[in-house]
N, C-alpha and C. Protein backbone atom coordinates (compact mmCIF):
# COMPACT_ATOMS: atom_id res chain seq x y z
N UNK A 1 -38.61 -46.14 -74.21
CA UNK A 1 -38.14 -47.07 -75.21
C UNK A 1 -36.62 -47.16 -75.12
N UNK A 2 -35.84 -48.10 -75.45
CA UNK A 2 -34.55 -48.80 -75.18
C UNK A 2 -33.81 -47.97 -77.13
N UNK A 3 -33.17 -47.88 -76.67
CA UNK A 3 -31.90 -47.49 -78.09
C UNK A 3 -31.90 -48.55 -78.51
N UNK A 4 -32.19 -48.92 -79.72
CA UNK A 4 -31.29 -50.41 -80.17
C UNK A 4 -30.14 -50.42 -80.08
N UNK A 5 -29.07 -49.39 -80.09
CA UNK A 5 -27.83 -49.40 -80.35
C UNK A 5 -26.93 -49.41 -78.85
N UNK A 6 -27.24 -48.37 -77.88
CA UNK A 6 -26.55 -48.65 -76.96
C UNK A 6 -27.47 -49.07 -75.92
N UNK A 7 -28.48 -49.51 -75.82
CA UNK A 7 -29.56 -50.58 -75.21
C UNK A 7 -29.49 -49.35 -74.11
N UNK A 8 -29.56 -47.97 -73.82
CA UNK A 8 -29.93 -47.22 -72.92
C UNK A 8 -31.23 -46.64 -73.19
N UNK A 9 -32.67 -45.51 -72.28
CA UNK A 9 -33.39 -45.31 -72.68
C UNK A 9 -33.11 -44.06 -73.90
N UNK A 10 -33.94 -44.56 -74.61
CA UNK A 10 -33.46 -43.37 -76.01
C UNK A 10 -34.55 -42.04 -75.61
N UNK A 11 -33.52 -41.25 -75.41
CA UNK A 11 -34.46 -39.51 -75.03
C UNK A 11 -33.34 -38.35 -75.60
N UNK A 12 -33.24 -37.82 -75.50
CA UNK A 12 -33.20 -36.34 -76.08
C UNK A 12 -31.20 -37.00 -76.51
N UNK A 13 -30.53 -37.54 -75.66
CA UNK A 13 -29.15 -37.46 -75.36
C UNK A 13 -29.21 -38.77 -76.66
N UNK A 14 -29.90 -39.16 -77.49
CA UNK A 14 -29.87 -40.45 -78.35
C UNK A 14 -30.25 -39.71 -79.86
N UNK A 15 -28.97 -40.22 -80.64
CA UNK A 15 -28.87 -39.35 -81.89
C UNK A 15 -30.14 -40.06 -82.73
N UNK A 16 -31.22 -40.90 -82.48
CA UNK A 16 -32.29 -41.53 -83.29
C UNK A 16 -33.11 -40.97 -82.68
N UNK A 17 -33.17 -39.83 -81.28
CA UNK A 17 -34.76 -39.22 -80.88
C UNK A 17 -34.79 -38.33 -81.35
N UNK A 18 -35.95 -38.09 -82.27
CA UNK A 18 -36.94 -37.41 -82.47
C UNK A 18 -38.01 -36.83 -82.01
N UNK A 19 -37.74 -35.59 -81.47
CA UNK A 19 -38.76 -34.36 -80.43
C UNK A 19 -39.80 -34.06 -81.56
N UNK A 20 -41.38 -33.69 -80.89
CA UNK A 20 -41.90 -33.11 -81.69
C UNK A 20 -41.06 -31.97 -82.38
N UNK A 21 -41.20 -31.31 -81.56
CA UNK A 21 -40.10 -29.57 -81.75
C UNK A 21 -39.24 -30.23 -83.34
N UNK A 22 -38.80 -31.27 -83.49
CA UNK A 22 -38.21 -31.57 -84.90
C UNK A 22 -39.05 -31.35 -86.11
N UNK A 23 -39.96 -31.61 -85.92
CA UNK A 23 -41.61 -31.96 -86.93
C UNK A 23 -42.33 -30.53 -87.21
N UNK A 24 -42.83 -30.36 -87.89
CA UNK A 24 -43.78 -29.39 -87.82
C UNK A 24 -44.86 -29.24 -87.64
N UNK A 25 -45.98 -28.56 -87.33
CA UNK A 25 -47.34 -28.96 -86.51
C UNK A 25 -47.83 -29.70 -87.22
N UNK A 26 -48.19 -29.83 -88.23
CA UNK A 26 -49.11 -30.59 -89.29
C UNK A 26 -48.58 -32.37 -89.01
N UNK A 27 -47.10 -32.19 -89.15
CA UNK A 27 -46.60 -33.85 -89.41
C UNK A 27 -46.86 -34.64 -87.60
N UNK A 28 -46.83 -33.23 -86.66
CA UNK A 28 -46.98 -34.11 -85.63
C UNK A 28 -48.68 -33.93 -84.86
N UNK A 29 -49.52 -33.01 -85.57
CA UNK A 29 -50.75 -33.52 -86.00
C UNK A 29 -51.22 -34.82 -86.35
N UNK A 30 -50.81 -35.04 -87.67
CA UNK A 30 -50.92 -35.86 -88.42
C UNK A 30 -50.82 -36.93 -87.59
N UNK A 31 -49.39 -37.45 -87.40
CA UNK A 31 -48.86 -38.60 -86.77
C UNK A 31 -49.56 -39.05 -85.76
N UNK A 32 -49.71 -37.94 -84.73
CA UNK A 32 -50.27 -38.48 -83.48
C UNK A 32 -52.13 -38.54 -83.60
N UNK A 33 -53.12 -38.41 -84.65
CA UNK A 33 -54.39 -38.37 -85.09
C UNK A 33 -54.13 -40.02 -85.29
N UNK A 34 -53.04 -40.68 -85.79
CA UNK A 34 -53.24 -41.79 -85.98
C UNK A 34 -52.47 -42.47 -85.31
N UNK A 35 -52.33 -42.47 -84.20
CA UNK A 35 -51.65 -42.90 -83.03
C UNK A 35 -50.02 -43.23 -83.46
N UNK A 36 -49.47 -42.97 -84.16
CA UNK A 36 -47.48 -42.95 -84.38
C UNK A 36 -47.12 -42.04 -83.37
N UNK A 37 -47.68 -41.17 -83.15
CA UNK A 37 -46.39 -40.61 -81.60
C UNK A 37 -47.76 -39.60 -80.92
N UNK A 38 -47.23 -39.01 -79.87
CA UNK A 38 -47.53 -38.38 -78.97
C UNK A 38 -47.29 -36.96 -79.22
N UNK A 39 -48.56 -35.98 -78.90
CA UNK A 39 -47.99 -34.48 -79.81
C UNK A 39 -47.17 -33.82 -78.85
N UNK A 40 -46.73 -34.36 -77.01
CA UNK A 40 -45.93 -33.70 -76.21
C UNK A 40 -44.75 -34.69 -76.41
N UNK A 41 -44.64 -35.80 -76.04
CA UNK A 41 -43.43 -36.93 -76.57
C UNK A 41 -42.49 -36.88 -77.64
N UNK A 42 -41.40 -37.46 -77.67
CA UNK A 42 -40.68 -37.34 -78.60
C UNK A 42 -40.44 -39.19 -78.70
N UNK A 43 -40.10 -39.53 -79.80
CA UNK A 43 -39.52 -41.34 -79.64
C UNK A 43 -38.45 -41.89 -80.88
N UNK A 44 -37.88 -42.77 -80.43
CA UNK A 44 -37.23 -42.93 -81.29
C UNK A 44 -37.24 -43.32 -82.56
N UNK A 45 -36.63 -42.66 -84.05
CA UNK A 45 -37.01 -42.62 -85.01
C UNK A 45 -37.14 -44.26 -85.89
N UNK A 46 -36.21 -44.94 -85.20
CA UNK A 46 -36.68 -46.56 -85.59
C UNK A 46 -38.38 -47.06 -85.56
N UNK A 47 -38.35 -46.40 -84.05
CA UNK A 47 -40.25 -46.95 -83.78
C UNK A 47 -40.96 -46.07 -84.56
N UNK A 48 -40.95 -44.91 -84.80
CA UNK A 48 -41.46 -44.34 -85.59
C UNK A 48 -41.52 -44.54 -87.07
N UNK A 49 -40.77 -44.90 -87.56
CA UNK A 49 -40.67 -45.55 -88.95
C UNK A 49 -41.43 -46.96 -88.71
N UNK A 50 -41.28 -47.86 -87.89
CA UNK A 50 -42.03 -48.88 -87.59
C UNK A 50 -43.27 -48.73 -87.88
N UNK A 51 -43.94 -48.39 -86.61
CA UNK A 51 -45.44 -47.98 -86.67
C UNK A 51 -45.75 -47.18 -87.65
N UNK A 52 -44.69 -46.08 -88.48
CA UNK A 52 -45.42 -45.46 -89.63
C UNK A 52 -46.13 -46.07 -91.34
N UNK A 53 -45.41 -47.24 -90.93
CA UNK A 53 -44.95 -48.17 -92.31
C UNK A 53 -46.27 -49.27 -91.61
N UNK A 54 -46.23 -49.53 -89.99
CA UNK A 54 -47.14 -50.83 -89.97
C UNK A 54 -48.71 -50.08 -89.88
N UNK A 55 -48.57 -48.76 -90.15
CA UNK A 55 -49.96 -48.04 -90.32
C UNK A 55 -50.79 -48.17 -91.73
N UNK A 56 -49.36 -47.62 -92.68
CA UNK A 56 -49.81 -48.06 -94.10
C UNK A 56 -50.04 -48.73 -94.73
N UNK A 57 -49.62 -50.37 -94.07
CA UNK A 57 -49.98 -51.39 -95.02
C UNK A 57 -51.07 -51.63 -93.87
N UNK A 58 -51.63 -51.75 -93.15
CA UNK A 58 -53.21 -51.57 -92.22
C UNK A 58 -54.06 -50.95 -93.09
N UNK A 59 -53.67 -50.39 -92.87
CA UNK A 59 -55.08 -48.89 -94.52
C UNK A 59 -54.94 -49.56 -95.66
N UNK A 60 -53.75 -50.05 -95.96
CA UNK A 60 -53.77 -50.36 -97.54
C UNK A 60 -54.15 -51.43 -98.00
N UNK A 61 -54.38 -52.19 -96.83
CA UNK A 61 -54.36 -54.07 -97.16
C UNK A 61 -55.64 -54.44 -97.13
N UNK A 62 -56.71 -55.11 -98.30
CA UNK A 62 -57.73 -55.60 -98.20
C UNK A 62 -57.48 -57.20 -98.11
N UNK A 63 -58.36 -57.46 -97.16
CA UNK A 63 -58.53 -58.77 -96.81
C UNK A 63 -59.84 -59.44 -97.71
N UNK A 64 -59.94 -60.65 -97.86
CA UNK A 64 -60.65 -61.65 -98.48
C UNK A 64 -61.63 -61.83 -97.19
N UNK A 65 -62.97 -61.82 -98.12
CA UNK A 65 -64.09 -61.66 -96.85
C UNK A 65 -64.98 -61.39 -97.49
């Protein structure tokens, strides 16, 4: 994945990546049971807030039907 900020790949040297090793087993359990990250991967905390937020309104949203 690209940094938004300095458009390089965002990995360990990018102050928005987030390593599992940051998380604790449960949150990167958790996360990756519902596909938001990878339990060996680390990614950047923008996409992660992304997909964490476009998970919850998925679960939360009833549709007309």
């Amino acid at each position: 994945m690209t940094c938004p900020f300095s458009e390089k790949e965002c990995n360990k040297t990018c102050p928005l990546y987030i390593s599992p090793d940051d998380l604790n087993e449960f949150v990167v359990a958790r996360l990756s049971s519902i596909g938001v990250m990878e339990r060996k991967n680390g990614m950047c905390s923008l996409r992660m807030l992304a997909l964490s937020q476009g998970r919850a309104i998925f679960e939360n949203t009833k549709t007309r039907g």
